[in-house]
PDB file of N, CA and C in Angstrom:
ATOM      1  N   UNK A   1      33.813  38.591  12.384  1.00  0.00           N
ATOM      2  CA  UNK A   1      33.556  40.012  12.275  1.00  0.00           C
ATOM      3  C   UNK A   1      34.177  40.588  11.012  1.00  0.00           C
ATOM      4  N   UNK A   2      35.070  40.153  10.330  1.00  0.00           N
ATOM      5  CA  UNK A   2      35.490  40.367   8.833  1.00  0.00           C
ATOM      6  C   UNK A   2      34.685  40.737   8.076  1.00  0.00           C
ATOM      7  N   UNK A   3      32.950  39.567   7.993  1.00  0.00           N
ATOM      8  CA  UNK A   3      32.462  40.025   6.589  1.00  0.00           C
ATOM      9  C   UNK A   3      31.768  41.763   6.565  1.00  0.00           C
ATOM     10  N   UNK A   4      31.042  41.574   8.165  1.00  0.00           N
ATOM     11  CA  UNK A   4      30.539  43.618   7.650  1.00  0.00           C
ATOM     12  C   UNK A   4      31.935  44.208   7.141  1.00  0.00           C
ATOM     13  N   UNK A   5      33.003  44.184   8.187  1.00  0.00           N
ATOM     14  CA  UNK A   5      33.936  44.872   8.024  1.00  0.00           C
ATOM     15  C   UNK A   5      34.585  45.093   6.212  1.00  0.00           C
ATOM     16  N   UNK A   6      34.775  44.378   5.783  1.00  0.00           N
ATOM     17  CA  UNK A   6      35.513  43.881   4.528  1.00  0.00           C
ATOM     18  C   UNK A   6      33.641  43.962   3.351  1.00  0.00           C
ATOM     19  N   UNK A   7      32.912  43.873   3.763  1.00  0.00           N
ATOM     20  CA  UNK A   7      31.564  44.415   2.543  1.00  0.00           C
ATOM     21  C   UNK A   7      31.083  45.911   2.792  1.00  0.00           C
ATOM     22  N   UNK A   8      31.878  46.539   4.197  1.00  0.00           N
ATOM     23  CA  UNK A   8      31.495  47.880   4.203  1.00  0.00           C
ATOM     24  C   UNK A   8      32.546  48.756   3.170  1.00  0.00           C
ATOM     25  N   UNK A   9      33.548  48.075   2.978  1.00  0.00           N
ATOM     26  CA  UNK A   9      34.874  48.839   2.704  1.00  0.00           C
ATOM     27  C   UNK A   9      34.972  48.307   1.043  1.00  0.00           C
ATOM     28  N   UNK A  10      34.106  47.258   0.685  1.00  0.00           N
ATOM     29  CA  UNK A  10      33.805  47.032  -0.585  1.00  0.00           C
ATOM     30  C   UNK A  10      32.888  48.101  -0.767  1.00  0.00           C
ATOM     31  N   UNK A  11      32.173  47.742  -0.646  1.00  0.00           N
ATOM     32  CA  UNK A  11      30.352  48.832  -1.063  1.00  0.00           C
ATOM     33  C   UNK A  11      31.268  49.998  -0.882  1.00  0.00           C
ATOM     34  N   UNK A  12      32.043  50.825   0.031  1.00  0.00           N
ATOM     35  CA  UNK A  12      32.717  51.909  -0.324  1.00  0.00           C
ATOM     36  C   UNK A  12      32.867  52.379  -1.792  1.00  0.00           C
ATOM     37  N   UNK A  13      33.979  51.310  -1.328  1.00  0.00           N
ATOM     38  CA  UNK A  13      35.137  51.435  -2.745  1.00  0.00           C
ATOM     39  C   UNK A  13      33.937  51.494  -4.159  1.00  0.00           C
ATOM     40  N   UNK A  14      32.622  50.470  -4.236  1.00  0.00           N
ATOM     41  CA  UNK A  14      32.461  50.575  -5.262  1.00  0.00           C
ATOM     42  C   UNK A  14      30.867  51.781  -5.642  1.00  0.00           C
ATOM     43  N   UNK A  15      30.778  52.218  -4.611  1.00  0.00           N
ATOM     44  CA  UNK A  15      29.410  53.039  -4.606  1.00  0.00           C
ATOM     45  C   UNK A  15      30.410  54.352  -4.869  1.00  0.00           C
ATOM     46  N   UNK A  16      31.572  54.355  -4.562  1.00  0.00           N
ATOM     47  CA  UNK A  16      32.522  56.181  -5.476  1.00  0.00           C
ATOM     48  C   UNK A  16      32.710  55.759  -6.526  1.00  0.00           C
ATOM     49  N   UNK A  17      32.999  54.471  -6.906  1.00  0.00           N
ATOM     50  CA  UNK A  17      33.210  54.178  -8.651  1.00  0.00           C
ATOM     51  C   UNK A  17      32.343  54.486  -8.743  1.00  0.00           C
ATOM     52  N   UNK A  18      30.696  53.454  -8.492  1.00  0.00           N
ATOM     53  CA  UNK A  18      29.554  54.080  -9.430  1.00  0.00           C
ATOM     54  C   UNK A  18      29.287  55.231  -9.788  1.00  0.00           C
ATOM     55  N   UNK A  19      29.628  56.366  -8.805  1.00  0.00           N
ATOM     56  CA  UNK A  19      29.091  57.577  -8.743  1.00  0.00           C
ATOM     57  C   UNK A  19      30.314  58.427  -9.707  1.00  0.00           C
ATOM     58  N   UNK A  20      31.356  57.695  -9.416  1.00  0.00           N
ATOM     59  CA  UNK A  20      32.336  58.245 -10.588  1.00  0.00           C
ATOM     60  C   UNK A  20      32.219  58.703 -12.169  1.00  0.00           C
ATOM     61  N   UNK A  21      31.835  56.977 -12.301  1.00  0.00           N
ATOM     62  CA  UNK A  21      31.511  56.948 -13.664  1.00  0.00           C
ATOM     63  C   UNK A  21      30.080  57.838 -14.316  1.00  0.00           C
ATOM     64  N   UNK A  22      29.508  57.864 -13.159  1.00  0.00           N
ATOM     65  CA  UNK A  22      28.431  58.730 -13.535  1.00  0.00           C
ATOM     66  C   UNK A  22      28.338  60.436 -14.035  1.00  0.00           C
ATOM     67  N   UNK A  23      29.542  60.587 -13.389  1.00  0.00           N
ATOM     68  CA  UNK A  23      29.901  61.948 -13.251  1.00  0.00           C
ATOM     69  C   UNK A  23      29.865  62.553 -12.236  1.00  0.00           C
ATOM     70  N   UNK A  24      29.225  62.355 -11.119  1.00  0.00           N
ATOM     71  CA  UNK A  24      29.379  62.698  -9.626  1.00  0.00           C
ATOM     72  C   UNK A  24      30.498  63.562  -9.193  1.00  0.00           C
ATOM     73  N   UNK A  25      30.244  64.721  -8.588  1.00  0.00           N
ATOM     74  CA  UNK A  25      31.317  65.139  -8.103  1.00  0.00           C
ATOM     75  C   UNK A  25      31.155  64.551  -7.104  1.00  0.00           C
ATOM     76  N   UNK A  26      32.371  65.151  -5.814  1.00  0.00           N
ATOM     77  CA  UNK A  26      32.845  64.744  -4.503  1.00  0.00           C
ATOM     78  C   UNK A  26      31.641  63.925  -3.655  1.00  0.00           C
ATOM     79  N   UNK A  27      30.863  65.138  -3.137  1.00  0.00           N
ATOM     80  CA  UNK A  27      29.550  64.760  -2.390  1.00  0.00           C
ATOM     81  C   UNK A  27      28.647  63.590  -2.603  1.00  0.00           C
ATOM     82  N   UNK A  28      28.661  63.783  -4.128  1.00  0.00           N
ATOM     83  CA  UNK A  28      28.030  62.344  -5.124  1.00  0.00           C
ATOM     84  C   UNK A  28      28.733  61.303  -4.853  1.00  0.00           C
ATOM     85  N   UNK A  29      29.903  61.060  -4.703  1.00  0.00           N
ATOM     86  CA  UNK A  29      30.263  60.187  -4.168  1.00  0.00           C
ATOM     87  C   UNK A  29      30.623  59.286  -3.155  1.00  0.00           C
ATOM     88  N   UNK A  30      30.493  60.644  -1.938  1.00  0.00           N
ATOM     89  CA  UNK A  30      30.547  60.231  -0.465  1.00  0.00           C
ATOM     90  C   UNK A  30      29.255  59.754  -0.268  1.00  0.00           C
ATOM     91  N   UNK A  31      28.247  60.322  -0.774  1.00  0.00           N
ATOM     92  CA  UNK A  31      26.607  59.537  -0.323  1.00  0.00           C
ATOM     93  C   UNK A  31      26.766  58.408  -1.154  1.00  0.00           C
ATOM     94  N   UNK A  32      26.820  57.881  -2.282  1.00  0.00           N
ATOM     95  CA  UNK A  32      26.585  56.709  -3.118  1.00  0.00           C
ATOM     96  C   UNK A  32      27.518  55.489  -2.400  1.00  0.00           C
ATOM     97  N   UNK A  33      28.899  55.772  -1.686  1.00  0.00           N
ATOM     98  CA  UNK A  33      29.995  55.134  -0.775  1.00  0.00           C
ATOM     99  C   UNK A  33      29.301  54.820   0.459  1.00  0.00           C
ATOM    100  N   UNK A  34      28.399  56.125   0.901  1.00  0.00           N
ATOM    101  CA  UNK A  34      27.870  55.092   2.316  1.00  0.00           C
ATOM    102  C   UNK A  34      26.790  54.969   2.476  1.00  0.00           C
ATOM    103  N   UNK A  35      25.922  54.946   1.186  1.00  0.00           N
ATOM    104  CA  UNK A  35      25.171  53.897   0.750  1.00  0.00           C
ATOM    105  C   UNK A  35      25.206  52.556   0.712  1.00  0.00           C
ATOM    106  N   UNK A  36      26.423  52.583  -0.134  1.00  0.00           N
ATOM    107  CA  UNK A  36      26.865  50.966  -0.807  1.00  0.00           C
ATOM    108  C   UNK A  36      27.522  50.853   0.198  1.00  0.00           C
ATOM    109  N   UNK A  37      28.215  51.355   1.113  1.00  0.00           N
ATOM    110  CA  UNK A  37      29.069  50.534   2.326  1.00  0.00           C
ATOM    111  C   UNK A  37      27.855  49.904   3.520  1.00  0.00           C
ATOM    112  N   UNK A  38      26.793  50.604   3.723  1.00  0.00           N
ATOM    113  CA  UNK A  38      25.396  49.922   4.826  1.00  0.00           C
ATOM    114  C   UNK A  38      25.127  48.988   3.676  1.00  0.00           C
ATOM    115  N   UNK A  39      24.712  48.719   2.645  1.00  0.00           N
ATOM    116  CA  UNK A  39      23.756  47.992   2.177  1.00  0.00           C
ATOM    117  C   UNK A  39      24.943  46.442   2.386  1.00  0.00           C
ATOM    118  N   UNK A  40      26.178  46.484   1.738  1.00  0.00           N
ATOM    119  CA  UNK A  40      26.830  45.529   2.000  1.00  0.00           C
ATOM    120  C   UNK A  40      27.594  45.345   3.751  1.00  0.00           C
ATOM    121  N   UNK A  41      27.525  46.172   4.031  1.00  0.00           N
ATOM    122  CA  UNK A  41      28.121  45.879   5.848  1.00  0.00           C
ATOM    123  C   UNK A  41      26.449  44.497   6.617  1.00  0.00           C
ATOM    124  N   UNK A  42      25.901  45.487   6.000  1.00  0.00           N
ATOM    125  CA  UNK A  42      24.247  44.143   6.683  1.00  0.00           C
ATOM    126  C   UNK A  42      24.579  43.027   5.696  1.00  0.00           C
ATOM    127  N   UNK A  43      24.968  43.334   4.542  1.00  0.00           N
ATOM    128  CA  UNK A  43      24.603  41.722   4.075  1.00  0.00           C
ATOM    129  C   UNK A  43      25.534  40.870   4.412  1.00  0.00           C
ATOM    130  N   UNK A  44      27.276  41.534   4.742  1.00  0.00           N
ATOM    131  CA  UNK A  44      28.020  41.042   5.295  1.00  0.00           C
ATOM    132  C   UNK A  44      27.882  40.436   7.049  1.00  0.00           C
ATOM    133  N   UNK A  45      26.961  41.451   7.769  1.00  0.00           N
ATOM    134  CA  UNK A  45      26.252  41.049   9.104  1.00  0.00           C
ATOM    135  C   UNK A  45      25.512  39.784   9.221  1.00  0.00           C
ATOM    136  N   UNK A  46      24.371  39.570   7.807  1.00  0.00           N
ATOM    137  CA  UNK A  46      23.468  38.909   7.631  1.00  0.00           C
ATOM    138  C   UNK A  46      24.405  37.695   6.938  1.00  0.00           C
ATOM    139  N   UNK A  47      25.169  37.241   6.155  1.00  0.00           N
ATOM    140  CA  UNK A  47      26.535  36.482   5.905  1.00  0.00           C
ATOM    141  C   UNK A  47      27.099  35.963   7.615  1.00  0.00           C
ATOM    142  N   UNK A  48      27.482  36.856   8.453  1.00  0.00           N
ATOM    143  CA  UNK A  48      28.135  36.372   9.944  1.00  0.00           C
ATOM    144  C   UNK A  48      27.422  35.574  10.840  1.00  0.00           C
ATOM    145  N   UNK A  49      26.104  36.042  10.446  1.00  0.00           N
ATOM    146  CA  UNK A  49      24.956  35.641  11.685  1.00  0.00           C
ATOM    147  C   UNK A  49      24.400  34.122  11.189  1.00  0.00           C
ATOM    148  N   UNK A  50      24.503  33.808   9.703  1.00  0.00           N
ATOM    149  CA  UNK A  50      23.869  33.224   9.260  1.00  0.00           C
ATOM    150  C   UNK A  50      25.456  31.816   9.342  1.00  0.00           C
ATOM    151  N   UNK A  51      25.934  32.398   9.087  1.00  0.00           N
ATOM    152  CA  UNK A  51      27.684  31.137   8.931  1.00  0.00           C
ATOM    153  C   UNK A  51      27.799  30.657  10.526  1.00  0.00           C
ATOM    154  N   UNK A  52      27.481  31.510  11.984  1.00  0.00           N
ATOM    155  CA  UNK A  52      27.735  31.160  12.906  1.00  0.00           C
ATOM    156  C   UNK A  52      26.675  30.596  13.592  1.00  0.00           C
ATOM    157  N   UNK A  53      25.434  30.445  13.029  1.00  0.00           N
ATOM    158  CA  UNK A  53      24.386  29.646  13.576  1.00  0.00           C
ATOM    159  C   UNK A  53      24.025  28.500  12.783  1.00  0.00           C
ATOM    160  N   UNK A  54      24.822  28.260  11.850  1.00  0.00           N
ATOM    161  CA  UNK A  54      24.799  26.831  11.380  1.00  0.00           C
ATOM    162  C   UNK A  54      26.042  26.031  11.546  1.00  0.00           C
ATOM    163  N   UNK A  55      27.339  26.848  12.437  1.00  0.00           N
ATOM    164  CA  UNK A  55      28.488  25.906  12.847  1.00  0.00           C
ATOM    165  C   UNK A  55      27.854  25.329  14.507  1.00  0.00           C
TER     166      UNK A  55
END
């Protein structure tokens, strides 16, 4: 259960940078954060599902 956990909290961290660097204020950055935190929490899901049906 680590990888959603730990690719939601990545994609966080890096969907407020993106939006940082962009110039984004606040809001800009809370949507671009949980954006990038779903898109990596599934791939981290899709990573769990996929590691525990080939052990």
């Amino acid at each position: 259960m680590i990888f959603p956990l730990s690719g939601m909290v990545f994609g966080a961290v890096l969907g407020a940078l993106r939006a940082k660097s962009k110039g984004g204020r606040r809001k800009d950055m809370l949507q671009w954060g949980a954006v990038f935190a779903i898109i990596f929490g599934l791939i981290g899901l899709f990573v769990l599902i996929f590691l525990q049906r080939s052990l």
